[in-house]
Protein backbone atom coordinates (compact mmCIF):
# COMPACT_ATOMS: atom_id res chain seq x y z
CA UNK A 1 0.00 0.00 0.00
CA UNK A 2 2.66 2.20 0.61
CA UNK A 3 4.28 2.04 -2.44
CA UNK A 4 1.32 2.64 -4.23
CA UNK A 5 0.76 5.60 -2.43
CA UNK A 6 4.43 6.68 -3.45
CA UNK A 7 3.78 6.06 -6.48
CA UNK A 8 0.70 7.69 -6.77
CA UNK A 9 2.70 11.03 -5.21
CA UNK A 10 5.03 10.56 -7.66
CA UNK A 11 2.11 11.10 -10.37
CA UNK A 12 0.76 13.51 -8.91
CA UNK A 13 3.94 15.42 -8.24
CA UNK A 14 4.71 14.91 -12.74
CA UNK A 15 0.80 16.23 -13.30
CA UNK A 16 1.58 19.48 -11.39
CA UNK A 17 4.82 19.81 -12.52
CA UNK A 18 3.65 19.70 -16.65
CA UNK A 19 0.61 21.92 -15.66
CA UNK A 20 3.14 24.41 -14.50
CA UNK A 21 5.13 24.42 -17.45
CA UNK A 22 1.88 24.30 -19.79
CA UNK A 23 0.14 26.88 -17.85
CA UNK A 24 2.89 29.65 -17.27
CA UNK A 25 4.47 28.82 -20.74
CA UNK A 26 7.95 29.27 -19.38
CA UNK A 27 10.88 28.71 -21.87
CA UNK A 28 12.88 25.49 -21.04
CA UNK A 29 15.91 27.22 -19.68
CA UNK A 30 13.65 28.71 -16.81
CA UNK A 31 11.52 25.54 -15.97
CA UNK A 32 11.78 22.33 -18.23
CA UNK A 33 9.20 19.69 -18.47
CA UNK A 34 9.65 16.56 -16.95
CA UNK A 35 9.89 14.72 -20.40
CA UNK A 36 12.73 17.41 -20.77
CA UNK A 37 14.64 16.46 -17.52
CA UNK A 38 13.88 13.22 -18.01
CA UNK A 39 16.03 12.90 -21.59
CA UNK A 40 18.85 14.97 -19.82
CA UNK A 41 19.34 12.21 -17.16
CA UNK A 42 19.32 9.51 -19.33
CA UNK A 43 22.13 11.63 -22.33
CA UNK A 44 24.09 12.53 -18.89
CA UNK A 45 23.79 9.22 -16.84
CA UNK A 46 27.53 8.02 -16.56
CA UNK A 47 27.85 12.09 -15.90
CA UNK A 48 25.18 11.79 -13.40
CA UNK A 49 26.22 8.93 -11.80
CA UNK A 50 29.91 9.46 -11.53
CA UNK A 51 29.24 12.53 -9.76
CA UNK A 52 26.27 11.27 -7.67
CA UNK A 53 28.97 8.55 -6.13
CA UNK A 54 31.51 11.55 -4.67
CA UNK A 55 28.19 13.20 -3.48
CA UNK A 56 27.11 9.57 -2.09
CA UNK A 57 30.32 8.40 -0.45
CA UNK A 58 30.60 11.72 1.59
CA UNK A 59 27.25 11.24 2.71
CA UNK A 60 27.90 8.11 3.93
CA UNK A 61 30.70 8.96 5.78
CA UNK A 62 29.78 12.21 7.32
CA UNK A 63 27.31 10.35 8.74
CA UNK A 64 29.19 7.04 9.95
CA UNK A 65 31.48 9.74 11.66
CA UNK A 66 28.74 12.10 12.75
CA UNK A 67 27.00 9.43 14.28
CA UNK A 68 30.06 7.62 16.18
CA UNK A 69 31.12 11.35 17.47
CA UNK A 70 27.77 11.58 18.35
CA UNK A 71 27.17 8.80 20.52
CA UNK A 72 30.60 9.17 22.11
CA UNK A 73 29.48 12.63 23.20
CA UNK A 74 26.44 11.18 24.65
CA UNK A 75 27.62 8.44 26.38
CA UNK A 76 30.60 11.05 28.28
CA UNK A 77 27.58 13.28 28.97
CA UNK A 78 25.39 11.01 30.66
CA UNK A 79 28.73 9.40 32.55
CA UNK A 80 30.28 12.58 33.90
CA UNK A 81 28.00 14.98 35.19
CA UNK A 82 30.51 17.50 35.20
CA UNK A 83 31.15 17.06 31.51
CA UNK A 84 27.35 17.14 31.16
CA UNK A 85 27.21 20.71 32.92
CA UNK A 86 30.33 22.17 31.00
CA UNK A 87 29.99 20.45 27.21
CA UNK A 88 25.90 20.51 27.17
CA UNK A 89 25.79 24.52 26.87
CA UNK A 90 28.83 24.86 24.10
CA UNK A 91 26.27 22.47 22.29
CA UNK A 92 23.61 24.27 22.64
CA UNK A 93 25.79 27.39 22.07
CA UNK A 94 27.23 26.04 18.60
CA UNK A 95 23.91 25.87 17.24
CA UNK A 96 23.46 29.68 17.15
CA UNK A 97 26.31 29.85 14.81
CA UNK A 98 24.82 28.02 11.06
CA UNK A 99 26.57 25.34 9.86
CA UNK A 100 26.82 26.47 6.30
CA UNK A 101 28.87 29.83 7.09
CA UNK A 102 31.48 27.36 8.12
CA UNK A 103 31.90 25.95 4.47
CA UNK A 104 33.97 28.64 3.35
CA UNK A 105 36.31 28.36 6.31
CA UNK A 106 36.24 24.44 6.64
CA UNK A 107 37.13 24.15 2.19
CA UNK A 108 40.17 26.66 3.40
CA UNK A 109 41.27 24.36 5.77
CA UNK A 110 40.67 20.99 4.69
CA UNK A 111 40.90 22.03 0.84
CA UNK A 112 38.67 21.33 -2.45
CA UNK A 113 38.36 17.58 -1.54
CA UNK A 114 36.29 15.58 0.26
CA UNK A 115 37.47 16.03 3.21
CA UNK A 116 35.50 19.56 4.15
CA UNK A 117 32.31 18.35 2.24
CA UNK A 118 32.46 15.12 5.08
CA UNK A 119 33.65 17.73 7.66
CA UNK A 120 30.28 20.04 6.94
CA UNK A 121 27.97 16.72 7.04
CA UNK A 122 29.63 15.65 10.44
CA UNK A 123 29.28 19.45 11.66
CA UNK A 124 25.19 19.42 10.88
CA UNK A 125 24.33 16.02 11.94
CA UNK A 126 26.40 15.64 14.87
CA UNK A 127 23.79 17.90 17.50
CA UNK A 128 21.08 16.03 16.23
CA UNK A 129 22.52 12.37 17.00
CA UNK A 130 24.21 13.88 20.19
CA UNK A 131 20.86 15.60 21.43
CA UNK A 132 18.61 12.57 20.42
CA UNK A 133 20.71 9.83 21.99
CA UNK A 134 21.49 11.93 25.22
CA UNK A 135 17.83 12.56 26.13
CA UNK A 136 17.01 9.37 25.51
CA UNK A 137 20.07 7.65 27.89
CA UNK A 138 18.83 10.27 30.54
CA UNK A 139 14.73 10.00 29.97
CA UNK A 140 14.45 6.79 31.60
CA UNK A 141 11.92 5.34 34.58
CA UNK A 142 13.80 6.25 37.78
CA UNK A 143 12.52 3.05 39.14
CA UNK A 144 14.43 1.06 37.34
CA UNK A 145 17.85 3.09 37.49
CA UNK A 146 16.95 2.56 41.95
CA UNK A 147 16.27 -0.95 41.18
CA UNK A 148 19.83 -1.69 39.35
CA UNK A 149 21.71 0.47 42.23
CA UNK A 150 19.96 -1.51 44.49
CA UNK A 151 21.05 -4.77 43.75
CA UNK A 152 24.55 -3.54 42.92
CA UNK A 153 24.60 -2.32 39.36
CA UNK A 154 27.37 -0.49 38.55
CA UNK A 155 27.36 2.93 36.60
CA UNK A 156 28.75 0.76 33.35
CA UNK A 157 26.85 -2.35 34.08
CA UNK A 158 23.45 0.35 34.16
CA UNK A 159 24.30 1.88 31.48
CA UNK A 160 24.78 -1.23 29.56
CA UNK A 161 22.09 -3.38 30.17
CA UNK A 162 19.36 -0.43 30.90
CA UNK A 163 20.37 3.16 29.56
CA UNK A 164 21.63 1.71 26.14
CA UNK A 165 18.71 -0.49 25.63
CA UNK A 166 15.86 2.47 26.83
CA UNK A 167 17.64 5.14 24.40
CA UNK A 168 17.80 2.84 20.92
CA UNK A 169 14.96 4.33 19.67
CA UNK A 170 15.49 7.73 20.70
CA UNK A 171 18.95 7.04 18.87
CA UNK A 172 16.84 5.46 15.81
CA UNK A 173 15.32 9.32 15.65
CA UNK A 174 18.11 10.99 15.87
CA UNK A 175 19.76 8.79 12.66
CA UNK A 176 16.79 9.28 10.65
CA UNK A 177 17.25 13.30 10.99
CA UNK A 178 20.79 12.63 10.58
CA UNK A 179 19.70 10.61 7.10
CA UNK A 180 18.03 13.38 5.80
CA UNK A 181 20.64 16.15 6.76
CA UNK A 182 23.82 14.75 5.34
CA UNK A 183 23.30 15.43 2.02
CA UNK A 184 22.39 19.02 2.36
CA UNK A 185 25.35 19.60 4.68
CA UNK A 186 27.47 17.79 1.31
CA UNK A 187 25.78 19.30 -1.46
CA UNK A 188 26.43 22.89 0.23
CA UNK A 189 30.44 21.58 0.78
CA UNK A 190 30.16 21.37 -3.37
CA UNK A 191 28.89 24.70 -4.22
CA UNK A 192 31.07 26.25 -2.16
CA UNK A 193 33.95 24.77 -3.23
CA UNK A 194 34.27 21.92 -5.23
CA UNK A 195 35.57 19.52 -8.18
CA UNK A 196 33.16 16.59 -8.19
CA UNK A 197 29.73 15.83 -6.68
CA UNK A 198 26.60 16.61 -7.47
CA UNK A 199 26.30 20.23 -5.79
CA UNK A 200 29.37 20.99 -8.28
CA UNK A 201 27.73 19.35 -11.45
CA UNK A 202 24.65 21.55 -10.50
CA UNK A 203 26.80 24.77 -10.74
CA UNK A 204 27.92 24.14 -13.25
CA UNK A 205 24.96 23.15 -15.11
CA UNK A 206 23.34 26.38 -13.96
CA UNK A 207 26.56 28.36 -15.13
CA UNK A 208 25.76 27.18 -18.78
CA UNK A 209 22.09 27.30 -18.35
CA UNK A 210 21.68 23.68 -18.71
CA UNK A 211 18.19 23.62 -16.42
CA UNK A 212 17.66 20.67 -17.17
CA UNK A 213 20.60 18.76 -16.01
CA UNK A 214 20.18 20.81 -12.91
CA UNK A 215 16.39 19.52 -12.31
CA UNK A 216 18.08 16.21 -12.88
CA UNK A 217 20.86 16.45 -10.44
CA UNK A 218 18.38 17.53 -8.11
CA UNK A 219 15.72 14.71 -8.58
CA UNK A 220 18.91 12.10 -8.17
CA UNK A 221 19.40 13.74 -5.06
CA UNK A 222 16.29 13.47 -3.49
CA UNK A 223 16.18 9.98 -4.67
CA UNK A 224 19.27 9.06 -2.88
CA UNK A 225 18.01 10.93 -0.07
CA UNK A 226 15.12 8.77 -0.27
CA UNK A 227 16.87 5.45 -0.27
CA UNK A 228 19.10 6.83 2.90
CA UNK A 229 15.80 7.84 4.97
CA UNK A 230 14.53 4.41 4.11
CA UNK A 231 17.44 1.90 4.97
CA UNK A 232 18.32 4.34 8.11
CA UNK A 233 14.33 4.24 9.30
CA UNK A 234 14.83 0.10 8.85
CA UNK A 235 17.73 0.36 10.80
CA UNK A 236 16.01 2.58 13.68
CA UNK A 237 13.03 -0.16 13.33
CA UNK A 238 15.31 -2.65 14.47
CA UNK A 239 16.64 -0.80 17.68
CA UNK A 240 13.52 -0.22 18.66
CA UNK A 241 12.50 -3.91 18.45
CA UNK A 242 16.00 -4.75 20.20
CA UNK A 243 15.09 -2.36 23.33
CA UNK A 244 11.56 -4.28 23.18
CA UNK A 245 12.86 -7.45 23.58
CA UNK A 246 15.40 -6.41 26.34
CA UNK A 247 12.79 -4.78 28.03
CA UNK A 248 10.64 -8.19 28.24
């Protein structure tokens, strides 16, 4: 059922989209039809796809990293109460300060390569993760936490076998923001300063007014987006069914 329903979004999404260009009789440099965008991904697929890999690996591992940073932070947080008191407000602090006016800085120290493009996806997804799996290692029935110190739980024996198991899906959250803000933290790497990747094929699609190859990077994207979201919300499914089945 679900996938109908995608599919019938997808539709509906191609409907609207050819209205628009029908109705507002736009030339194709401003907004191409779907047919349009559609014969541009297919003439520019090894193009496409090359580029969609360098945009796809550091995705991948700004989030791997993001996440292990992450739950490192949490776990220290919830450990030391004094780190929690001096690190928790910094966090909170760095968030006033956006993410993307760091791209300049971060491609002028860790240069045109991938490196600052998986720097800037750490950067945005790391609070998230951090944030997520924190309240949910804190947020848990004080009953149980007196029960476990009762019988002679230790802080790492607790922590183990009840604050790990309690937070999983809070942590399954947490990845499935992270998911969905790695690429843009990427992408935004690229245009700022870039030789491969999709956010780079994009400029420079829109530098030669190539629309359609931009609509196309764009839709590949979102599709890989898409796919991420997906196979990080199975993941989360499956820490929340682990934390169930500790919990019985």
């Amino acid at each position: 059922m679900r996938k109908l329903d995608l599919l019938f979004a997808i539709l509906l999404m191609l409907c609207i989209w050819q209205a628009l260009v029908l109705i507002t009789g736009a030339p194709h440099f401003i907004l191409p039809s779907p047919w349009r965008v559609a014969k541009s991904a297919y003439f520019n697929r090894v193009l496409i796809g090359e580029n969609a890999l360098v945009t796809i690996t550091e995705i991948l591992l700004g989030l791997l990293l993001g996440t292990l940073f992450g739950v490192a932070t949490a776990l220290q947080l919830t450990l030391s109460k004094t780190a929690e008191r001096l690190m928790l407000p910094i966090l909170v602090f760095t968030q006033a300060v956006p993410v993307f006016a760091l791209a300049p800085l971060l491609t002028l120290w860790f240069g045109y390569g991938m490196g600052s493009k998986v720097v800037m996806a750490v950067l945005i997804i790391y609070f998230p993760v951090t944030s997520a799996f924190h309240d949910g290692l804190t947020r848990i029935d004080r009953g149980y936490l007196d029960l476990a110190k009762t019988m002679g739980g230790r802080q790492l024996q607790i922590l183990r076998h009840i604050r790990i198991p309690a937070a999983l899906p809070a942590l399954g959250s947490g990845l499935k923001l992270a998911a969905v803000y790695a690429p843009i933290g990427a992408v935004i790497g690229e245009w700022v300063g870039a030789s491969k990747g999709l956010g780079y094929l994009m400029l420079l699609a829109n530098g030669r007014v190539k629309t359609d190859l931009m609509f196309a990077c764009l839709i590949t994207l979102a599709c890989l987006t898409v796919i991420l979201h997906s196979l990080v919300g199975l993941l989360a499914k499956r820490l929340s069914n682990y934390a169930e089945g500790v919990e019985r």
